[in-house]
C-alpha atoms as a PDB file:
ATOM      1  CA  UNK A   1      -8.024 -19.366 -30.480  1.00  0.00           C
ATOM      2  CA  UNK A   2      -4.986 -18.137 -31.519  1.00  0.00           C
ATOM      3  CA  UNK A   3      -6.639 -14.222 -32.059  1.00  0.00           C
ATOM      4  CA  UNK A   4      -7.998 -14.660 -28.352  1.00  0.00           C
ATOM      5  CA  UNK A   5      -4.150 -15.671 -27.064  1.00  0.00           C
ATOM      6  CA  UNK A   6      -2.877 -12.628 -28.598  1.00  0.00           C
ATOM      7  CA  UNK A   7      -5.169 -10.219 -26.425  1.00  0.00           C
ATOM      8  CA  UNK A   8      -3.155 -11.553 -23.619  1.00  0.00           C
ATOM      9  CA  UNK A   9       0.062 -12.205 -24.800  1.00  0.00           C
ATOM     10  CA  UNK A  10       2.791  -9.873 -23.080  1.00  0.00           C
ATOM     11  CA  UNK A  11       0.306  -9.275 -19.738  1.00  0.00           C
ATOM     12  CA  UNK A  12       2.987 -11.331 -18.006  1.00  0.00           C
ATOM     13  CA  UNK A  13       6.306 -10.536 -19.723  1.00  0.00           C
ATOM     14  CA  UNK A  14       9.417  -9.585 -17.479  1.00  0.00           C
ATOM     15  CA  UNK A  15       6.601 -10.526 -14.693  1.00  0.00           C
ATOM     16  CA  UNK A  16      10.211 -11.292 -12.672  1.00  0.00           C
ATOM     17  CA  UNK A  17      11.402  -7.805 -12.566  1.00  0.00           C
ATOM     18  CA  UNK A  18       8.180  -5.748 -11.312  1.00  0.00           C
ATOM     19  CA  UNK A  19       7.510  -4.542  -8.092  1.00  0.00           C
ATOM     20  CA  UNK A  20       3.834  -4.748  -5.864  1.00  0.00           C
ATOM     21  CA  UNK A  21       2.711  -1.614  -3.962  1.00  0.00           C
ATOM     22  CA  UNK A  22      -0.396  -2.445  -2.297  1.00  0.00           C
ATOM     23  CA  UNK A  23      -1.764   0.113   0.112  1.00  0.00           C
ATOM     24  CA  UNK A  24      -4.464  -1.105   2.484  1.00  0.00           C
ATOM     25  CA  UNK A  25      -8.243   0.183   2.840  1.00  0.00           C
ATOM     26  CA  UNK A  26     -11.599  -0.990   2.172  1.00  0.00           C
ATOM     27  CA  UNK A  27     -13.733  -0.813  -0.924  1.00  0.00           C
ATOM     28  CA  UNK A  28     -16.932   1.605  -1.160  1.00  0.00           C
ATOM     29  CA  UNK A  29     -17.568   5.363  -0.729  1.00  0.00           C
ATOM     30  CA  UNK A  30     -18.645   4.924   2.821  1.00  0.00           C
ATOM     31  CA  UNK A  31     -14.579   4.164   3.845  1.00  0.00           C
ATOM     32  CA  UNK A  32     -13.114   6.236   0.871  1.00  0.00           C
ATOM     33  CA  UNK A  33     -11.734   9.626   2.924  1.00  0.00           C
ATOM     34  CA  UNK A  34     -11.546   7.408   6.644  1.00  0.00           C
ATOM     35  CA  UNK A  35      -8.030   6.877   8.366  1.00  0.00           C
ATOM     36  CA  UNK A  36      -8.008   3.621   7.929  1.00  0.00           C
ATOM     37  CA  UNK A  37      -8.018   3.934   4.157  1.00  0.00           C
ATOM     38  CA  UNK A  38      -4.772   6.037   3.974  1.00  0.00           C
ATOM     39  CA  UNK A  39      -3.280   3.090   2.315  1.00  0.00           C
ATOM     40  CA  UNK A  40      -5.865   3.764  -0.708  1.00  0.00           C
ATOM     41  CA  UNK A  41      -5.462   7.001  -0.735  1.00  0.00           C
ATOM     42  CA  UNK A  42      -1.454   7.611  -1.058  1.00  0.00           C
ATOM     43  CA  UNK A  43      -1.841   4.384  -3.585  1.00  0.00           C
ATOM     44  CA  UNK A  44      -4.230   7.169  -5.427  1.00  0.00           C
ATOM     45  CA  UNK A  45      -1.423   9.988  -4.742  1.00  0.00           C
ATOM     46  CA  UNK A  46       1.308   7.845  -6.512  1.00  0.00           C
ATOM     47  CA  UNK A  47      -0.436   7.116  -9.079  1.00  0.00           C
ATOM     48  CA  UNK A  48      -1.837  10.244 -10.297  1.00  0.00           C
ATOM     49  CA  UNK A  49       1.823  11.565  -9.834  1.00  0.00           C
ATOM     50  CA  UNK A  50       3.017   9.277 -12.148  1.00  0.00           C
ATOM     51  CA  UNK A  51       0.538   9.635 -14.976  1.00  0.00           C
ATOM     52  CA  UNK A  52      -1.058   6.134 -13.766  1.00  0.00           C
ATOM     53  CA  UNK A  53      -4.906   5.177 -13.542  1.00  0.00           C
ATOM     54  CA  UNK A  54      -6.817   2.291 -11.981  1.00  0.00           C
ATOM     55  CA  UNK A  55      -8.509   1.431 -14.975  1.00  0.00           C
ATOM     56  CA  UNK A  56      -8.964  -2.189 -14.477  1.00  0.00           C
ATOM     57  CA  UNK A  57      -9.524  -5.067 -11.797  1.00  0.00           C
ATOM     58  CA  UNK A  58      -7.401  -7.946 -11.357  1.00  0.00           C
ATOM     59  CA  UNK A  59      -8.163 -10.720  -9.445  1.00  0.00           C
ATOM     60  CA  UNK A  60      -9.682  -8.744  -5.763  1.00  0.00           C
ATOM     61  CA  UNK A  61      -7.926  -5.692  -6.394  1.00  0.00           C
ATOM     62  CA  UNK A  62      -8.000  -2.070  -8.303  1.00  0.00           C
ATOM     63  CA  UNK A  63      -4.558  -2.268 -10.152  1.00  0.00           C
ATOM     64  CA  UNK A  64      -2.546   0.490 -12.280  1.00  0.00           C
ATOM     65  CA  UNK A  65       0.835  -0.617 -13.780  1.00  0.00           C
ATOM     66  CA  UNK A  66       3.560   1.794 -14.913  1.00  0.00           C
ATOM     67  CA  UNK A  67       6.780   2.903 -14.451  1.00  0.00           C
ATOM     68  CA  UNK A  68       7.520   5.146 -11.218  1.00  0.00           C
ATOM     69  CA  UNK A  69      11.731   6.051 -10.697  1.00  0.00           C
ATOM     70  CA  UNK A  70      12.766   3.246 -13.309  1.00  0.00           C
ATOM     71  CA  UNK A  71      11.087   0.304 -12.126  1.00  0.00           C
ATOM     72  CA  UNK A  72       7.623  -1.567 -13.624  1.00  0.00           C
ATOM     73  CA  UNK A  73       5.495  -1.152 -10.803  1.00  0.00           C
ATOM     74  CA  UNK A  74       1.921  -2.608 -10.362  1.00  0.00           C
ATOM     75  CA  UNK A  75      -0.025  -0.812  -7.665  1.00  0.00           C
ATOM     76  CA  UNK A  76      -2.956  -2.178  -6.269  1.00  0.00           C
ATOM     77  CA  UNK A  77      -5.587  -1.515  -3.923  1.00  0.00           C
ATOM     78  CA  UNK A  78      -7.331  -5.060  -2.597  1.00  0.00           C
ATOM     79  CA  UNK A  79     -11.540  -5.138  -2.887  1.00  0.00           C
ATOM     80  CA  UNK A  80     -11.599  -8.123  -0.543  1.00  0.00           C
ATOM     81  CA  UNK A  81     -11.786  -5.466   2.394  1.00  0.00           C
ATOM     82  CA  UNK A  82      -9.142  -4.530   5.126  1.00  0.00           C
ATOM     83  CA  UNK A  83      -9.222  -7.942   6.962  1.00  0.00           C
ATOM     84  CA  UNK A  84      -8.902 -10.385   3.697  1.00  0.00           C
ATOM     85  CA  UNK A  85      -6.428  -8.006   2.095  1.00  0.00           C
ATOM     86  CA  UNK A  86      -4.166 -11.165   1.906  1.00  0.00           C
ATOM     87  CA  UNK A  87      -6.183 -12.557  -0.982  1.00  0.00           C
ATOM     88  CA  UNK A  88      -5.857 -10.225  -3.354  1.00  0.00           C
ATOM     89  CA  UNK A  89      -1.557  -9.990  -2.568  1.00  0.00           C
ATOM     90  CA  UNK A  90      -1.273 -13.554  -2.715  1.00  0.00           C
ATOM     91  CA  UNK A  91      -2.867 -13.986  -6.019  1.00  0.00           C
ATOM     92  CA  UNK A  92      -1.062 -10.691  -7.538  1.00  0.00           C
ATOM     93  CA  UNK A  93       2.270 -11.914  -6.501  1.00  0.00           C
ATOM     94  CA  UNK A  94       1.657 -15.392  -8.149  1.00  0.00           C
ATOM     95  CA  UNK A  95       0.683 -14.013 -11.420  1.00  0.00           C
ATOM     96  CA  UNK A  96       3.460 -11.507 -11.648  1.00  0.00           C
ATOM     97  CA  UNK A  97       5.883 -13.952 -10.310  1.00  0.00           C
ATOM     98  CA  UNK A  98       6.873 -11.165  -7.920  1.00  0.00           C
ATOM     99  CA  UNK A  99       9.261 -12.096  -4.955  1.00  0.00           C
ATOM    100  CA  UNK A 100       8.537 -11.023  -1.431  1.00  0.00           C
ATOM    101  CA  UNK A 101      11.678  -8.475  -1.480  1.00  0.00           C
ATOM    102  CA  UNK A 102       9.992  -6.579  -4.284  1.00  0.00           C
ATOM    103  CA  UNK A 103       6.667  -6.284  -2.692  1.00  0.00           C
ATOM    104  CA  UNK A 104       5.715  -3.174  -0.283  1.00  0.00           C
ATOM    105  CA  UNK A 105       2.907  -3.053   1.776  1.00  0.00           C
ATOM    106  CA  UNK A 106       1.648   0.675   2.928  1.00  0.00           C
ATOM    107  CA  UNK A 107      -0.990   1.188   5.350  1.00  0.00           C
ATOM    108  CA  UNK A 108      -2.216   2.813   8.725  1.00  0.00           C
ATOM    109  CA  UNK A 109      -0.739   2.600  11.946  1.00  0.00           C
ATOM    110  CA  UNK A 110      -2.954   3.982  15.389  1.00  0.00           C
ATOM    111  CA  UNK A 111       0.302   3.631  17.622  1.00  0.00           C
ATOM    112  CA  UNK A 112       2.467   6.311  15.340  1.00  0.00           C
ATOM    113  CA  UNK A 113       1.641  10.235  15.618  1.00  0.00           C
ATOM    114  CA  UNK A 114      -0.296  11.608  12.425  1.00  0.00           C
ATOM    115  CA  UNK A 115       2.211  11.641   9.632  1.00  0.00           C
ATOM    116  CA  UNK A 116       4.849  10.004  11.345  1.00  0.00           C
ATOM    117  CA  UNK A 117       6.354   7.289   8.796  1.00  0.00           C
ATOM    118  CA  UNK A 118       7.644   3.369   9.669  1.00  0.00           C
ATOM    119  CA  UNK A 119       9.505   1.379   6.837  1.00  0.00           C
ATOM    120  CA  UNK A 120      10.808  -1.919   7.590  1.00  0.00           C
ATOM    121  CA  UNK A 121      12.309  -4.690   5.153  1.00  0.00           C
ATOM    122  CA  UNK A 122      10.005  -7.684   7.700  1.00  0.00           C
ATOM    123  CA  UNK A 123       7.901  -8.258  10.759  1.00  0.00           C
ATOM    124  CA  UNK A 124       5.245  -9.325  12.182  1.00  0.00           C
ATOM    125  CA  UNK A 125       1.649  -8.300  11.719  1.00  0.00           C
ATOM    126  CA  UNK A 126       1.487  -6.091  14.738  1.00  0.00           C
ATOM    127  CA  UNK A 127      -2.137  -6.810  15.329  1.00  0.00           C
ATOM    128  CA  UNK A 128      -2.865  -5.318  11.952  1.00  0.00           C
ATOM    129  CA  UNK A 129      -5.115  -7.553  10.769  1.00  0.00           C
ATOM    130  CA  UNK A 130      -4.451  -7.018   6.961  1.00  0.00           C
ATOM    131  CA  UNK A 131      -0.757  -7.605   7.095  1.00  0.00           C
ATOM    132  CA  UNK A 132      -2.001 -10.703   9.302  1.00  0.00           C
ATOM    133  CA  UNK A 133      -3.808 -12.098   6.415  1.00  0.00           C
ATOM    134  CA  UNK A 134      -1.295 -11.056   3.951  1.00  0.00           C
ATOM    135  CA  UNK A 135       1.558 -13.101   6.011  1.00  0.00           C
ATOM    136  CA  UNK A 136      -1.281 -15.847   6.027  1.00  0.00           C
ATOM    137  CA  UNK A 137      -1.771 -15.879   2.047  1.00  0.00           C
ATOM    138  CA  UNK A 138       2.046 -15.822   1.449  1.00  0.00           C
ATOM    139  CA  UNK A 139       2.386 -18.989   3.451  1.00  0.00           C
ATOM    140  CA  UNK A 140       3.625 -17.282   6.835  1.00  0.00           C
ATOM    141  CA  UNK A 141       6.450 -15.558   5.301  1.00  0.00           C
ATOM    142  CA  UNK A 142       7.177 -12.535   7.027  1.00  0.00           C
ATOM    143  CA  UNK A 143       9.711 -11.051   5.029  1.00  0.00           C
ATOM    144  CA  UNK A 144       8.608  -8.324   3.009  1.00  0.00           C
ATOM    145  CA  UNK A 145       8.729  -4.511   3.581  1.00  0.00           C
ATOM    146  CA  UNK A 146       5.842  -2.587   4.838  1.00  0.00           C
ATOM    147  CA  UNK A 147       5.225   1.386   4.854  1.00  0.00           C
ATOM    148  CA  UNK A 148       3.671   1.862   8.787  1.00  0.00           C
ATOM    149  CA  UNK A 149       1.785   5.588   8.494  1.00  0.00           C
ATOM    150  CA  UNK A 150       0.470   7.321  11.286  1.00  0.00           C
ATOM    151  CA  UNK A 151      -2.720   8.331  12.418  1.00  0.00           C
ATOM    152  CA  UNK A 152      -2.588   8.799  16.147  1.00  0.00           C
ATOM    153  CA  UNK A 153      -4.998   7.202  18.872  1.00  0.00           C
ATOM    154  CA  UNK A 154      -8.217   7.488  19.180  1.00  0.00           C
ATOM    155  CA  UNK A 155      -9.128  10.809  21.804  1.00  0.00           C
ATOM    156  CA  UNK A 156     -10.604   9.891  25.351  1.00  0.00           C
ATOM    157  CA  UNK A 157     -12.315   6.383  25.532  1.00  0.00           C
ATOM    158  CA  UNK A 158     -13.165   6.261  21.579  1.00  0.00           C
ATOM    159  CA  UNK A 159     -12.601   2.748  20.473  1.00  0.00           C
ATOM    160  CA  UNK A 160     -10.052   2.345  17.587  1.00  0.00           C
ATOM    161  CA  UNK A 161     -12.151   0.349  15.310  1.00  0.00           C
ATOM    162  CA  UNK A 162     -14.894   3.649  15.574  1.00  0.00           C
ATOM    163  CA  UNK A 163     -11.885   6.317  15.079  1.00  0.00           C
ATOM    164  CA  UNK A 164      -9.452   4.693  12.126  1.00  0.00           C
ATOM    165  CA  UNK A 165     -13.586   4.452  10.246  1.00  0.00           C
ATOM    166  CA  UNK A 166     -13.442   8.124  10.737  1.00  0.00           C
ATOM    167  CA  UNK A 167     -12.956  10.847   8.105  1.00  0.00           C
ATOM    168  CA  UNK A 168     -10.052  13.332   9.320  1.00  0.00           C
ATOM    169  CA  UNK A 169     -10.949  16.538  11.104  1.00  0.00           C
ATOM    170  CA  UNK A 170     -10.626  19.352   8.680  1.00  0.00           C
ATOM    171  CA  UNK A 171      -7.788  20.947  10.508  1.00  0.00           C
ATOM    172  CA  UNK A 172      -5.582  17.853   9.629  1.00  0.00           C
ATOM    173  CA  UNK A 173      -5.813  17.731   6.538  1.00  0.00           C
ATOM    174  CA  UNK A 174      -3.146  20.093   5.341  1.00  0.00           C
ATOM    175  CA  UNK A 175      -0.837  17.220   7.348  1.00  0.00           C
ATOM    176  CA  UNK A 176      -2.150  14.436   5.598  1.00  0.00           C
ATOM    177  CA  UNK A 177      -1.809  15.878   2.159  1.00  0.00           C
ATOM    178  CA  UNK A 178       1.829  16.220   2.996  1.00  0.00           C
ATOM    179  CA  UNK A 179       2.055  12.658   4.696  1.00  0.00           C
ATOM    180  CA  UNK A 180       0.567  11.300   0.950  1.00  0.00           C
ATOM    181  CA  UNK A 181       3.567  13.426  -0.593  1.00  0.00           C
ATOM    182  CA  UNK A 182       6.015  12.318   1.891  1.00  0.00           C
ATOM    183  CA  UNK A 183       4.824   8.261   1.692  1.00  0.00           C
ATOM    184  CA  UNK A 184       5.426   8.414  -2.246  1.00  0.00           C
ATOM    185  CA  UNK A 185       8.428   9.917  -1.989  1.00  0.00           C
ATOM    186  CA  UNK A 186       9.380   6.765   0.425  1.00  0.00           C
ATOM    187  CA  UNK A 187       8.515   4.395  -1.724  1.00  0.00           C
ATOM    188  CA  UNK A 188      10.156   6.444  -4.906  1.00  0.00           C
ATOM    189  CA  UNK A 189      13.289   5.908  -3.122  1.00  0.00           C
ATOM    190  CA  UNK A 190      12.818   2.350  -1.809  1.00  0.00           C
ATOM    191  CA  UNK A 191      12.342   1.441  -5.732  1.00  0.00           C
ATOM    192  CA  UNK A 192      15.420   3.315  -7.003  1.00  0.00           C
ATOM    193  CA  UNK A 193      17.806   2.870  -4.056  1.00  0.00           C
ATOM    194  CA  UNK A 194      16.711   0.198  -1.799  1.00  0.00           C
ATOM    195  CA  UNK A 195      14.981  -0.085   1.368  1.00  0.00           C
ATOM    196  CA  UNK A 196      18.222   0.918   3.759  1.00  0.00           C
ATOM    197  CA  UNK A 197      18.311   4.598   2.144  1.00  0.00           C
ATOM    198  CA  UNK A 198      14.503   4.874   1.904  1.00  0.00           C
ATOM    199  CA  UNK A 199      14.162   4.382   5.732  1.00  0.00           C
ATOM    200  CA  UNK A 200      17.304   6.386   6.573  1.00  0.00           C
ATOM    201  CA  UNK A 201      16.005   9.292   4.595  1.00  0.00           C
ATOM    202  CA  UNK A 202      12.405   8.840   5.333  1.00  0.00           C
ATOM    203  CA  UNK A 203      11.554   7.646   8.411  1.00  0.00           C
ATOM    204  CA  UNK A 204      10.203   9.607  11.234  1.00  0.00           C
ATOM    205  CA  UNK A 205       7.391  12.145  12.179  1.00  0.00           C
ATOM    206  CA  UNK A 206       6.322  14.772  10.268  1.00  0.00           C
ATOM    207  CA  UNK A 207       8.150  18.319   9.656  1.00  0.00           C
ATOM    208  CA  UNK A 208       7.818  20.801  12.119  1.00  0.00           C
END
């Protein structure tokens, strides 16, 4: 018994002083390159900036720990799919003991201009039905920031639920490598100078 306690001791140490970045998306190769998984994907940029790997699954989520500008970080990437995302951030933030200040939310927004980028320390769910169950799963508590990034509407009469499960046009994607550059760099400086500088800096639509 005590061998098998060993394997595990430490998982949880400091638990108090690490931050959750959770970017949105759903699981499988059918959603992997879509709009609506931009969450995954800068989660995937970050990560493979920093030297970090989603080697192993926690709970309902693809997690890789680390240290990005400083801080212990976990990053995770819920399984549970877009609309349960909740879950998985409910149960991470238990086991890490993580409080709601320390916990960042990044995913896609159909009301902002492709690339534009939205920080905010709080708010509501917007109709975004992740952050809806998130706010659900952390007992209605509303306060903790959240990394809006844009995708544009739909064209013509498209629906938005058959345009954010697109893949991006091939013309755009010179923009959205530079939006998954400029989102990490947002969330580098909300971890090493706090969420007032990060959105001062930050914030807005994409360069020219």
């Amino acid at each position: 018994m005590q061998k098998i306690k060993g394997l595990f001791q430490g998982v949880n140490d400091n638990a108090g002083d690490k931050y959750l970045i959770v970017g949105l998306g759903n699981p499988g190769a059918k959603y992997k390159e879509t709009r609506h998984n931009i969450g995954f994907q800068i989660m995937n940029h970050l990560a493979a900036r920093h030297g970090m790997t989603f080697s192993r699954k926690q709970g309902n989520a693809f997690i890789a720990t680390g240290r990005i500008a400083g801080a212990s970080v976990v990053l995770a990437k819920p399984q549970t799919y877009m609309n349960n995302s909740g879950r998985a951030v409910g149960a991470l933030k238990k086991f890490y003991k993580i409080s709601n200040e320390r916990i960042i939310i990044v995913f896609d927004d159909i009301d902002l201009p492709p690339g534009t980028l939205r920080m905010r320390p709080e708010g509501g769910s917007g109709g975004q039905n992740g952050i809806k169950s998130i706010i659900q799963h952390l007992g209605g508590n509303k306060n903790f920031p959240r990394l809006r990034v844009g995708i544009g509407r739909p064209p013509g009469k498209m629906g938005a639920a058959a345009y954010v499960l697109q893949k991006y046009k091939q013309a755009q994607m010179p923009l959205i490598t530079e939006t998954y550059d400029r989102a990490s760099d947002a969330v580098e400086t909300w971890l090493s100078d706090g969420i007032q500088l990060a959105m001062s800096r930050h914030n807005g639509p994409a360069p020219e």
